[in-house]
C-alpha atoms as a PDB file:
ATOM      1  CA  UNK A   1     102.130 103.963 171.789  1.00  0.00           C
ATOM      2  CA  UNK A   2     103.680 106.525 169.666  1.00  0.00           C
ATOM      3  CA  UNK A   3     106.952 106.721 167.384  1.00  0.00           C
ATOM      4  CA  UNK A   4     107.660 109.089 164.893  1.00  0.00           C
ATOM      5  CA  UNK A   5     110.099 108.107 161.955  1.00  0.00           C
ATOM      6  CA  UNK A   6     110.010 111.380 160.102  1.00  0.00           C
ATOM      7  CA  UNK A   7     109.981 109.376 157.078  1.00  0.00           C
ATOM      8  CA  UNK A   8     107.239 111.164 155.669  1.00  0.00           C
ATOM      9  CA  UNK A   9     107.625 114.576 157.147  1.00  0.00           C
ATOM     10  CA  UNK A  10     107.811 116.489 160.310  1.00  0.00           C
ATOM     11  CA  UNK A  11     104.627 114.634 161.857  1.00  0.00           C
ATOM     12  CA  UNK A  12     103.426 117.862 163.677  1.00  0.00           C
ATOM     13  CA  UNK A  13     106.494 118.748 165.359  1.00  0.00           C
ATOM     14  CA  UNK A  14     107.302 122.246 165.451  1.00  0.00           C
ATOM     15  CA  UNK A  15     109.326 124.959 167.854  1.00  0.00           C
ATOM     16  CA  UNK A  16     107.562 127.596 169.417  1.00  0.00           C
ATOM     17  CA  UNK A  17     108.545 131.670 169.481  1.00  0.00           C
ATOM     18  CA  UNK A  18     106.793 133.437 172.104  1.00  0.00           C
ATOM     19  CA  UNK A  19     106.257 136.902 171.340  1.00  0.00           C
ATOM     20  CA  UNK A  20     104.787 138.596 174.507  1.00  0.00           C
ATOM     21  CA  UNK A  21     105.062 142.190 173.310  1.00  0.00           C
ATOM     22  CA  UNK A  22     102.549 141.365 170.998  1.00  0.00           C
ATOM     23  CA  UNK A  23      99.107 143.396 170.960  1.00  0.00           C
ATOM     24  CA  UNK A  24      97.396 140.683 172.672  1.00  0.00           C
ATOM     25  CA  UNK A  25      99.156 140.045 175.628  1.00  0.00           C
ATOM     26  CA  UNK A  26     101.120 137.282 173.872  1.00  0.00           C
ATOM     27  CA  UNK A  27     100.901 135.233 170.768  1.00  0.00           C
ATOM     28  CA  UNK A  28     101.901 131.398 170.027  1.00  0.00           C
ATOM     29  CA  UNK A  29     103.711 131.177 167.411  1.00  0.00           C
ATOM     30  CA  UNK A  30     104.590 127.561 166.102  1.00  0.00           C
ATOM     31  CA  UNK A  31     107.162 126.838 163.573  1.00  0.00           C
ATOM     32  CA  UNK A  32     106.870 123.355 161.684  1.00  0.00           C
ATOM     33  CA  UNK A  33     110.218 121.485 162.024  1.00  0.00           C
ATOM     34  CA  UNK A  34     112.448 120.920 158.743  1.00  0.00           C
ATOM     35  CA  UNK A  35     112.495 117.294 158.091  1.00  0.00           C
ATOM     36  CA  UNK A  36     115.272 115.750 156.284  1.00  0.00           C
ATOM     37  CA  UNK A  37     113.868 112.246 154.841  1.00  0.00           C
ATOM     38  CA  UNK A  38     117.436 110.480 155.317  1.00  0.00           C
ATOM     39  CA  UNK A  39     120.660 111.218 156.958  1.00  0.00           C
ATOM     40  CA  UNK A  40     119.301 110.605 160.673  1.00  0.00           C
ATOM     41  CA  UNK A  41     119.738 107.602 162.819  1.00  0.00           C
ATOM     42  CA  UNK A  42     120.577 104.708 160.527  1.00  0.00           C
ATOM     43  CA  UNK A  43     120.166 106.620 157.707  1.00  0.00           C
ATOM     44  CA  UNK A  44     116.178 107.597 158.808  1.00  0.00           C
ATOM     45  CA  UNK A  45     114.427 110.636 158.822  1.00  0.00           C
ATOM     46  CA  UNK A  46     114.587 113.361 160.956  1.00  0.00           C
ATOM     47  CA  UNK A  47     113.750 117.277 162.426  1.00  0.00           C
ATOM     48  CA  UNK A  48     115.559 120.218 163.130  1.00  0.00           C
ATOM     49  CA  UNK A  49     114.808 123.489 164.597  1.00  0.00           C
ATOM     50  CA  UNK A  50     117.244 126.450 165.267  1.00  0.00           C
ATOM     51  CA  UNK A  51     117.127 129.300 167.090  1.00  0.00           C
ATOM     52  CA  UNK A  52     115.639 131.683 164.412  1.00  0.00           C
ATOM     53  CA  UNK A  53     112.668 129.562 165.010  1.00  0.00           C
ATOM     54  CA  UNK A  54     112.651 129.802 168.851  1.00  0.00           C
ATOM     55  CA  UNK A  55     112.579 132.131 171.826  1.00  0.00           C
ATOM     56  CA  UNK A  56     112.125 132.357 175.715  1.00  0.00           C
ATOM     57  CA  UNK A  57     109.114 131.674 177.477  1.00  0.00           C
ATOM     58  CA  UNK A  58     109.466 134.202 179.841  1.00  0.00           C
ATOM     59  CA  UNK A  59     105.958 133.163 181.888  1.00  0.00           C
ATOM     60  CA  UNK A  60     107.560 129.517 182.484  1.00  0.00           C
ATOM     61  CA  UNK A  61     109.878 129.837 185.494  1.00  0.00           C
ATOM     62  CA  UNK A  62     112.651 128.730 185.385  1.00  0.00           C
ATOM     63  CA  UNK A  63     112.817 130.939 181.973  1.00  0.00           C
ATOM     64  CA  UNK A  64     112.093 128.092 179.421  1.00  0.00           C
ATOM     65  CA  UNK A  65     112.870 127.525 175.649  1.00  0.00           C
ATOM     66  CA  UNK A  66     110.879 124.960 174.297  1.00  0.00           C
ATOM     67  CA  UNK A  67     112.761 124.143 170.213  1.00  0.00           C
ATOM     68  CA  UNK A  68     110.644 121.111 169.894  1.00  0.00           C
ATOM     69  CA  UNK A  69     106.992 121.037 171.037  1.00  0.00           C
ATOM     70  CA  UNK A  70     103.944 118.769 169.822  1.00  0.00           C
ATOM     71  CA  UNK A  71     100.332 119.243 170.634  1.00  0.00           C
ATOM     72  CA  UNK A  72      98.204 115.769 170.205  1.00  0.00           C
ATOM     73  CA  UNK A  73      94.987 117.564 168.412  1.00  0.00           C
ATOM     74  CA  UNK A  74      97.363 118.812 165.856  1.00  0.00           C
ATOM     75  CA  UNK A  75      97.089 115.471 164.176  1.00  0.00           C
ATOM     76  CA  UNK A  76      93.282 114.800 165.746  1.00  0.00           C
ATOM     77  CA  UNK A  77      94.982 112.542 168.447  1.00  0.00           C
ATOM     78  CA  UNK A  78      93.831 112.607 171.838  1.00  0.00           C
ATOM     79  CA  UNK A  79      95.424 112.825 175.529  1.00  0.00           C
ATOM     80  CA  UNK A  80      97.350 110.065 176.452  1.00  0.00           C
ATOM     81  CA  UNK A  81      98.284 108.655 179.812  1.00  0.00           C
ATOM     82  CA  UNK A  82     102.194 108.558 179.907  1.00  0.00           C
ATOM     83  CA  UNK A  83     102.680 107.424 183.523  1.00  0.00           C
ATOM     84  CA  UNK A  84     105.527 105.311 183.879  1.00  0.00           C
ATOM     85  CA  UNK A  85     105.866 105.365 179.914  1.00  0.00           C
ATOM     86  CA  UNK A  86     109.243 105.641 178.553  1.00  0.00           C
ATOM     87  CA  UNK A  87     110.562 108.374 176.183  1.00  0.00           C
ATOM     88  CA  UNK A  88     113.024 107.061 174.072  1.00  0.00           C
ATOM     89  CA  UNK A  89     114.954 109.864 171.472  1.00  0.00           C
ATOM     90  CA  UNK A  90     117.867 110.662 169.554  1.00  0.00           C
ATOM     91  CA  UNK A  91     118.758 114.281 169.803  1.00  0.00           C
ATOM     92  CA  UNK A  92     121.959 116.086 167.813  1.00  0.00           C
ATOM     93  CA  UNK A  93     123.466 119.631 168.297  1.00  0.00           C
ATOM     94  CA  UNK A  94     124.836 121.776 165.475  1.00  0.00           C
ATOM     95  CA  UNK A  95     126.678 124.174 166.742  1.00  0.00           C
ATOM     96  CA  UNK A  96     124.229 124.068 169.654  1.00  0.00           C
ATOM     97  CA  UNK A  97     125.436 126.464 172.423  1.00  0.00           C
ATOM     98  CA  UNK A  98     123.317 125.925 175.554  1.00  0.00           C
ATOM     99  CA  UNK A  99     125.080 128.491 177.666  1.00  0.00           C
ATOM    100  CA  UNK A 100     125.231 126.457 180.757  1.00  0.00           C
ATOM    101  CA  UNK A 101     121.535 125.279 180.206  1.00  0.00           C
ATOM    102  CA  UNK A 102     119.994 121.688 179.936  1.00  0.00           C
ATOM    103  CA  UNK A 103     117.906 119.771 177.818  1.00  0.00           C
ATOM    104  CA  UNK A 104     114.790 118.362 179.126  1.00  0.00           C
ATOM    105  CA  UNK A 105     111.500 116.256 178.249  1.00  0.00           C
ATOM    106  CA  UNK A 106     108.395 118.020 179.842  1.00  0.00           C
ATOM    107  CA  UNK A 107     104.413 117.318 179.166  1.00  0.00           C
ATOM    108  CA  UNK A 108     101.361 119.577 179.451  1.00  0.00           C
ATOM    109  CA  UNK A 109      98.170 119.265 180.068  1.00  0.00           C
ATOM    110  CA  UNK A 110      95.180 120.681 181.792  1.00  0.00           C
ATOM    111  CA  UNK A 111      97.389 124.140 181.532  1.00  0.00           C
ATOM    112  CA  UNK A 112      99.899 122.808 183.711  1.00  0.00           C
ATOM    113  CA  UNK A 113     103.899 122.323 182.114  1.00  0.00           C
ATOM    114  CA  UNK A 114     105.958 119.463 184.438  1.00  0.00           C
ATOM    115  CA  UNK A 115     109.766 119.041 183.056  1.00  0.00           C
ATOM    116  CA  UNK A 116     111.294 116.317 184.098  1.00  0.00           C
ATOM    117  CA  UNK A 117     114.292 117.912 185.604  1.00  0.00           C
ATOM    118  CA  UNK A 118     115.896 115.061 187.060  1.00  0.00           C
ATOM    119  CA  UNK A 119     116.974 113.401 183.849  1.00  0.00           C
ATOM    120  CA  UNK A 120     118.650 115.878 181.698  1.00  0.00           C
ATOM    121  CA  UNK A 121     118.682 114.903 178.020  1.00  0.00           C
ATOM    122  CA  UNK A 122     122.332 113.951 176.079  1.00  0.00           C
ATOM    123  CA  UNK A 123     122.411 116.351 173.461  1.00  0.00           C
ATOM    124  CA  UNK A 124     125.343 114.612 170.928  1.00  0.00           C
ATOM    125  CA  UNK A 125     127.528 117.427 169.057  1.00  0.00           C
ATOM    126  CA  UNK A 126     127.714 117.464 165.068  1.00  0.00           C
ATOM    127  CA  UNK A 127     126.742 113.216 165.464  1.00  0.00           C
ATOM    128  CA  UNK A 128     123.863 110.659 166.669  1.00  0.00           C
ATOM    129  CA  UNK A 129     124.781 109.412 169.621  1.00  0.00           C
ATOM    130  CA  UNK A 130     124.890 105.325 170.104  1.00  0.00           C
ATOM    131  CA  UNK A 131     122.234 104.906 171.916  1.00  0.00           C
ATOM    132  CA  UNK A 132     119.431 106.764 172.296  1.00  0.00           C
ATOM    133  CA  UNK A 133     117.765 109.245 175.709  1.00  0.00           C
ATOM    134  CA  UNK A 134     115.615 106.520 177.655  1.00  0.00           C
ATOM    135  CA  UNK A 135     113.918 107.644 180.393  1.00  0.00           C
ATOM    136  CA  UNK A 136     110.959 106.362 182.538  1.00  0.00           C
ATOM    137  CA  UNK A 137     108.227 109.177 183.129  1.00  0.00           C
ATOM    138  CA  UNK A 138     107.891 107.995 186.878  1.00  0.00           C
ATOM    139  CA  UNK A 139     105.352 109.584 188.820  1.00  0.00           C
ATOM    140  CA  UNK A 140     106.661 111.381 191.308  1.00  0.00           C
ATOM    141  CA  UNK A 141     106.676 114.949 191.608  1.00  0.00           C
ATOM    142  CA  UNK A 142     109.953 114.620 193.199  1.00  0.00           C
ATOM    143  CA  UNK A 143     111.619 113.725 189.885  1.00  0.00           C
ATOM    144  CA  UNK A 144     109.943 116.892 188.342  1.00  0.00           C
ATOM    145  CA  UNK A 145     109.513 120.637 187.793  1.00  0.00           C
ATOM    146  CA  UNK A 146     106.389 122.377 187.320  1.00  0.00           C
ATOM    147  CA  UNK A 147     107.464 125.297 185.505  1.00  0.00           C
ATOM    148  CA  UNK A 148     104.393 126.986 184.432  1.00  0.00           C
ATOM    149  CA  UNK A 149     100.136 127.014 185.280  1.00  0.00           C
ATOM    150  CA  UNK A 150      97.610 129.098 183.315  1.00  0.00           C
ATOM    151  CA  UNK A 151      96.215 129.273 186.528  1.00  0.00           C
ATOM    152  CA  UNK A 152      99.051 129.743 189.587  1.00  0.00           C
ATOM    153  CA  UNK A 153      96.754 129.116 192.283  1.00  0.00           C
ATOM    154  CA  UNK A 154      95.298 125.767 191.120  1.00  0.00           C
ATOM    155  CA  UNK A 155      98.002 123.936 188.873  1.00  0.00           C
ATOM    156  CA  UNK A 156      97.198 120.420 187.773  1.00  0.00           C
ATOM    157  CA  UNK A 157      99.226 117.878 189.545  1.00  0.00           C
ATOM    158  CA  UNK A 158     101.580 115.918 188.306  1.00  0.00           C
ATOM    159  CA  UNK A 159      99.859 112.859 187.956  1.00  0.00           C
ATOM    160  CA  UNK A 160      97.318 114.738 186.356  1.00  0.00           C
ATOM    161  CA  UNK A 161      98.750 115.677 183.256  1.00  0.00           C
ATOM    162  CA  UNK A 162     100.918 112.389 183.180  1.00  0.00           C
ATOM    163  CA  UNK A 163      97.657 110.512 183.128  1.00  0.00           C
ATOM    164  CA  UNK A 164      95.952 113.016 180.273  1.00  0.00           C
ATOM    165  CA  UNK A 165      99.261 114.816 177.994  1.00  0.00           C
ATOM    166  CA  UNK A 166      98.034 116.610 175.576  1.00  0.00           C
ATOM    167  CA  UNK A 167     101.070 117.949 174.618  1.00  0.00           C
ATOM    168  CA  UNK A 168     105.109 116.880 175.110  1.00  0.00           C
ATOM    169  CA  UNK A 169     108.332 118.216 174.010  1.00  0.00           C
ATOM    170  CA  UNK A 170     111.578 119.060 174.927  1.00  0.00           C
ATOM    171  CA  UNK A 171     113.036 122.241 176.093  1.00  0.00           C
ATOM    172  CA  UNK A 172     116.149 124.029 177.408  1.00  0.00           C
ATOM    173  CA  UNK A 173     116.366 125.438 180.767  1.00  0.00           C
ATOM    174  CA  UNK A 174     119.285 126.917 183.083  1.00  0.00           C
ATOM    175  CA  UNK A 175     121.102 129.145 179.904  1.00  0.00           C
ATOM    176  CA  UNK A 176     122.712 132.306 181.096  1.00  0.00           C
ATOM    177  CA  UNK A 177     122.055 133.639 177.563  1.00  0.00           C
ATOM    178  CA  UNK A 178     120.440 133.317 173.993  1.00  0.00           C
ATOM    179  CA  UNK A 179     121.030 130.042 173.309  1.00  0.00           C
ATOM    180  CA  UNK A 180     121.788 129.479 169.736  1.00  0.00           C
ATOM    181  CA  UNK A 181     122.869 126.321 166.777  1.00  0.00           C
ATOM    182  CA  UNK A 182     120.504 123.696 165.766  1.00  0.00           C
ATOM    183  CA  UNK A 183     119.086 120.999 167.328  1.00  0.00           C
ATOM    184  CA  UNK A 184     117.697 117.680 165.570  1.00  0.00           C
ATOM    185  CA  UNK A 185     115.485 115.141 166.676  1.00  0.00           C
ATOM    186  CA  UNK A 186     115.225 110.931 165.583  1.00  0.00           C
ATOM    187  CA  UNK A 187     113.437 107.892 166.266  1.00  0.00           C
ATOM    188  CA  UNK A 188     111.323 109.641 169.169  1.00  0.00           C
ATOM    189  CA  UNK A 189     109.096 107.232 170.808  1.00  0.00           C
ATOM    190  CA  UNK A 190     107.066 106.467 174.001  1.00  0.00           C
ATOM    191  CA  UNK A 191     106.037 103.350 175.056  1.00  0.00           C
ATOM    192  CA  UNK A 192     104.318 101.026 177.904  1.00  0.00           C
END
């Protein structure tokens, strides 16, 4: 269904800095990824963010950093269903100090954020790791953590937004404090 090379570029992926103090009540900010054409898995393409391009999402709860993010319309795709899909990626720390945190996959749709908090992410120091993060994207809320609703009284259900994502991504949750280095992203796919 979807796998991004980063042959060509950063293919829409970007981090996001949150920047609630903002005259509005709170501004997106997106930051496109850096691609680097070669040097990732087998020598492909790949992204990196760092945290000067990120910050806390303080309305998500737990507090929430999301470094990589990707919203479907960017590229004039539409929602897909993702139930029982699986996420295949490569991900790489620089100098990537979580501060206790994890790394997770979450999805979004209908204003509703799940993370998938039962399968933290292997985030490989200074290398990419042998194989790559598989998981299934079961549904069952069980498995999952919905961490933020534009609306708190009604928030889609989980098989909701699996059936409709409009947007997926990864994020880090459980830090202590700012967490800081550089993480890099390869060969990300999802598939039936």
């Amino acid at each position: 269904m979807i796998h991004n090379t980063f042959k060509n570029g950063p293919e829409g992926w970007c981090s996001y800095d949150y920047h609630a103090s903002m005259v509005d009540q709170g501004t997106n900010v997106f930051i496109l990824t850096t691609c680097v054409r070669k040097g990732g898995v087998n020598d492909s393409g790949y992204v990196w963010s760092n945290n000067t391009r990120w910050s806390a999402d303080t309305p998500e709860r737990p507090l929430s950093i999301l470094p990589l993010i990707f919203y479907r319309h960017w590229v004039n795709a539409d929602p897909i269903n993702v139930r029982d899909a699986e996420m295949s990626v490569y991900l790489r720390g620089d100098q990537l100090n979580l501060d206790g945190g994890q790394c997770l996959f979450w999805v979004l749709a209908h204003g509703t954020r799940w993370h998938m908090n039962s399968r933290p992410l292997t985030v490989a120091e200074g290398s990419w790791a042998g194989a790559p993060n598989r998981i299934t994207l079961k549904n069952k809320e069980a498995l999952w953590h919905m961490s933020w609703s534009g609306d708190p009284e009604k928030p889609a259900p989980l098989d909701t937004v699996l059936g409709r994502a409009h947007s997926y991504g990864f994020s880090f949750v459980g830090f202590t404090a700012e967490v800081t280095g550089r993480l890099s992203m390869a060969d990300f796919m999802i598939t039936r």
